[in-house]
N, C-alpha and C. Protein backbone atom coordinates (compact mmCIF):
# COMPACT_ATOMS: atom_id res chain seq x y z
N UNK A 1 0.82 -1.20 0.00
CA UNK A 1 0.00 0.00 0.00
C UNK A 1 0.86 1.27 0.00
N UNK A 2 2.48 0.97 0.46
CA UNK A 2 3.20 2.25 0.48
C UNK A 2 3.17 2.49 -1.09
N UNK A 3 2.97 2.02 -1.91
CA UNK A 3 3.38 2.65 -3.69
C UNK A 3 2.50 3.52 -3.48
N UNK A 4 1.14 3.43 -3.21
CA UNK A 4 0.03 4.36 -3.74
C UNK A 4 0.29 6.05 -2.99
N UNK A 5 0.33 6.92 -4.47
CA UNK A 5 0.02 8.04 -3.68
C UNK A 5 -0.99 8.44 -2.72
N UNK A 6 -0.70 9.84 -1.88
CA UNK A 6 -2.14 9.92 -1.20
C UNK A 6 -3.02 10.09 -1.39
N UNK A 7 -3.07 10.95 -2.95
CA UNK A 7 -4.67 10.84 -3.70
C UNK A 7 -5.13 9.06 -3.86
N UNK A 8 -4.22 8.53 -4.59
CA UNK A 8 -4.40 7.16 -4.63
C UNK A 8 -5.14 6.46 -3.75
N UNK A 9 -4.29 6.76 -2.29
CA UNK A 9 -4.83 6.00 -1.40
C UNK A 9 -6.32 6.61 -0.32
N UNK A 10 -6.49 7.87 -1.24
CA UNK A 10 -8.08 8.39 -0.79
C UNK A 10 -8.75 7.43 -1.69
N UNK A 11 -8.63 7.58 -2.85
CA UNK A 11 -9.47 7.14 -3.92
C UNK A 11 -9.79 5.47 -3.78
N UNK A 12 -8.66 4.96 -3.41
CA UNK A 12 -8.78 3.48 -2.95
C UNK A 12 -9.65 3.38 -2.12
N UNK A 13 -9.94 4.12 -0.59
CA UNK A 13 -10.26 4.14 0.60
C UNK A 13 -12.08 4.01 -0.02
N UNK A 14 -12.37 5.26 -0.61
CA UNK A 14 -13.36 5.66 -1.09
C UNK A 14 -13.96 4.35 -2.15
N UNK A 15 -13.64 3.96 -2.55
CA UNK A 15 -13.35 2.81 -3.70
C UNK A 15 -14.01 1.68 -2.86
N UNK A 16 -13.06 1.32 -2.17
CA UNK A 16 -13.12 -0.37 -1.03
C UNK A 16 -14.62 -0.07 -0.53
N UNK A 17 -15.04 1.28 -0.17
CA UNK A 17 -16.13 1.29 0.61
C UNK A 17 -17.52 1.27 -0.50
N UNK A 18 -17.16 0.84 -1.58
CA UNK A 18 -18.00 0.69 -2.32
C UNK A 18 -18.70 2.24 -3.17
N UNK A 19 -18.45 2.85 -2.48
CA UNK A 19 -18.56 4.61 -3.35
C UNK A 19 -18.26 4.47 -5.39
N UNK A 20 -19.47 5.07 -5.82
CA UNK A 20 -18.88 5.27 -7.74
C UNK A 20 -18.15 6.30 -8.05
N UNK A 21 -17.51 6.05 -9.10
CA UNK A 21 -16.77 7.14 -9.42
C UNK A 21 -17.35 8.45 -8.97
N UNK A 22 -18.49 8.69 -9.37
CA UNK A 22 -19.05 10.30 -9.16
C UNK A 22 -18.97 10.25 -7.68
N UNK A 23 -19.55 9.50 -7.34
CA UNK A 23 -19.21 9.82 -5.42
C UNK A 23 -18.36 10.07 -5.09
N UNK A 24 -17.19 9.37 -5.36
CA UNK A 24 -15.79 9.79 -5.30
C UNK A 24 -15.19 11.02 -5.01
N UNK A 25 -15.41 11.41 -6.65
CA UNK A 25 -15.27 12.77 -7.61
C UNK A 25 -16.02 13.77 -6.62
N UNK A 26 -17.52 13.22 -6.19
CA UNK A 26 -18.10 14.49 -5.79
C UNK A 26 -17.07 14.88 -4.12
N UNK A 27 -17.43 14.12 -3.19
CA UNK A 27 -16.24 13.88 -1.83
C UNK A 27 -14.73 14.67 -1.70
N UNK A 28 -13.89 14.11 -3.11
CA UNK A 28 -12.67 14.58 -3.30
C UNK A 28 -12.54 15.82 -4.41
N UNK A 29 -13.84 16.30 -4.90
CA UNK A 29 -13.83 17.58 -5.74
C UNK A 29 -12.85 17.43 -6.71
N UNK A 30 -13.11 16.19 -7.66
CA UNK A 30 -12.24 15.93 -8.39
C UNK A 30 -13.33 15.21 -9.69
N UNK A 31 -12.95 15.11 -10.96
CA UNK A 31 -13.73 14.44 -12.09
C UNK A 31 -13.81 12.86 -11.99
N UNK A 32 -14.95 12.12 -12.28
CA UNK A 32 -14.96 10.63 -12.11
C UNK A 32 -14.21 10.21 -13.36
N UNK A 33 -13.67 10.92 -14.13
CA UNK A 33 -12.66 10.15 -15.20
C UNK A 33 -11.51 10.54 -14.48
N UNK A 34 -11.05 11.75 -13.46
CA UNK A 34 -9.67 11.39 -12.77
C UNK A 34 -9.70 10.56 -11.66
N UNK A 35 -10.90 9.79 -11.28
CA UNK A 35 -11.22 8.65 -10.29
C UNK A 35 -10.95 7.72 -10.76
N UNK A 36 -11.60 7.28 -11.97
CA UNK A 36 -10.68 6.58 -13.00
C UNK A 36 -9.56 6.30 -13.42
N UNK A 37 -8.92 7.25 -13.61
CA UNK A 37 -7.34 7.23 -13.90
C UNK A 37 -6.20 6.80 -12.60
N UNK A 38 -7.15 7.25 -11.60
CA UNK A 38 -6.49 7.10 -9.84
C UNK A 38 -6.49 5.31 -9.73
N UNK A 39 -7.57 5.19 -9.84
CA UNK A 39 -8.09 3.86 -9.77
C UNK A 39 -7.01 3.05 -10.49
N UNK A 40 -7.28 3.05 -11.76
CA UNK A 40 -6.59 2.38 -12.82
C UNK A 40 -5.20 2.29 -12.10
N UNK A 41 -4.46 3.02 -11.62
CA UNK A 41 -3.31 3.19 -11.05
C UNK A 41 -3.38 2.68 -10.11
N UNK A 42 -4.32 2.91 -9.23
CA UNK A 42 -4.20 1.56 -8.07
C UNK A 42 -4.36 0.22 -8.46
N UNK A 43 -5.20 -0.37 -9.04
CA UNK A 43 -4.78 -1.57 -9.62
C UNK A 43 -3.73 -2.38 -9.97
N UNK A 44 -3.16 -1.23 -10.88
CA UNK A 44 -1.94 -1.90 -11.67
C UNK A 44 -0.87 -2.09 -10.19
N UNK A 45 -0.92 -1.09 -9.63
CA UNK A 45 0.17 -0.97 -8.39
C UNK A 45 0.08 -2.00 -7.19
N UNK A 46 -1.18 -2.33 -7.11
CA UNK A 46 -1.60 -3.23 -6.40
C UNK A 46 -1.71 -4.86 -6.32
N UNK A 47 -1.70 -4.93 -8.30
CA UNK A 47 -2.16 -6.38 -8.91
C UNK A 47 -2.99 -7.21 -8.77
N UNK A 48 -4.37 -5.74 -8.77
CA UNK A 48 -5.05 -6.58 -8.33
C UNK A 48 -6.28 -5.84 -10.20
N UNK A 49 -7.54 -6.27 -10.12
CA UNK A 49 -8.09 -5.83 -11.50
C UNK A 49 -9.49 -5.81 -10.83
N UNK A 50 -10.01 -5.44 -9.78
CA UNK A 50 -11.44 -5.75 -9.44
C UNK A 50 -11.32 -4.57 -8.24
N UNK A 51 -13.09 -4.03 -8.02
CA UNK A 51 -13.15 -3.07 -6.82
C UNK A 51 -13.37 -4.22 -5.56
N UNK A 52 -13.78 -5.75 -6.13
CA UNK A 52 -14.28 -6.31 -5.04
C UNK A 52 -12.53 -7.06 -4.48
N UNK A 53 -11.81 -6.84 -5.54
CA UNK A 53 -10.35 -7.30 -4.65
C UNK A 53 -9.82 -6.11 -3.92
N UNK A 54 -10.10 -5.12 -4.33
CA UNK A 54 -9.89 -3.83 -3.55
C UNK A 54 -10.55 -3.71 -2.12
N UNK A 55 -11.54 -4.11 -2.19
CA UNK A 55 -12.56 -4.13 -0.65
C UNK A 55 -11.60 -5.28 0.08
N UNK A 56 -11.27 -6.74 -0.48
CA UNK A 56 -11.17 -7.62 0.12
C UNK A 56 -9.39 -7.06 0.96
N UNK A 57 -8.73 -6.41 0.07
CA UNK A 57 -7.19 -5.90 0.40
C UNK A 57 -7.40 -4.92 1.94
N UNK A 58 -8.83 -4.15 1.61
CA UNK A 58 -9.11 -2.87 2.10
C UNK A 58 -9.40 -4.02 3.71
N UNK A 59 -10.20 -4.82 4.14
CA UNK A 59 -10.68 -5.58 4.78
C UNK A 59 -9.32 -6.05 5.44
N UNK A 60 -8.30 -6.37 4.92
CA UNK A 60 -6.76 -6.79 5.70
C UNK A 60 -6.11 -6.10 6.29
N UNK A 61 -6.06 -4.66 5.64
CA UNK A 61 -5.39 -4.00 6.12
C UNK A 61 -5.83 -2.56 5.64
N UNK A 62 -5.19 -1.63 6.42
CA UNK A 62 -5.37 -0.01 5.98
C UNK A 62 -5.15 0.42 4.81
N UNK A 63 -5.75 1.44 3.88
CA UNK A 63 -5.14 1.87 2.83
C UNK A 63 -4.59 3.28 2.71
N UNK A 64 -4.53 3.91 4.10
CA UNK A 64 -4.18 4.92 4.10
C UNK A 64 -3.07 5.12 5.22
């Protein structure tokens, strides 16, 4: 979880808890295509390809 930036690791946080992009976006005053792009980046950084492996990571341990 140390790779992810701290936007990253809002967007993750926000993410795991099941929140959509626009929720996100609306919360962090940011666009749901740069929630997207955050995302996408957590994934790859993470190795993981799913929001429900994201919850399950989020469930082990902290993401922030």
């Amino acid at each position: 979880m140390n790779r992810l930036t701290a936007q990253e690791q809002r967007v993750a946080q926000l993410a795991a808890e099941q929140l959509t992009n626009r929720e996100i976006g609306v919360q962090l005053r940011i666009s749901h295509r740069t929630v997207g792009h955050h995302l996408g980046n957590v994934f790859a950084k993470l190795g993981i390809n799913t929001r429900t492996e994201l919850s399950h990571l989020h469930a082990g341990c902290e993401l922030s």
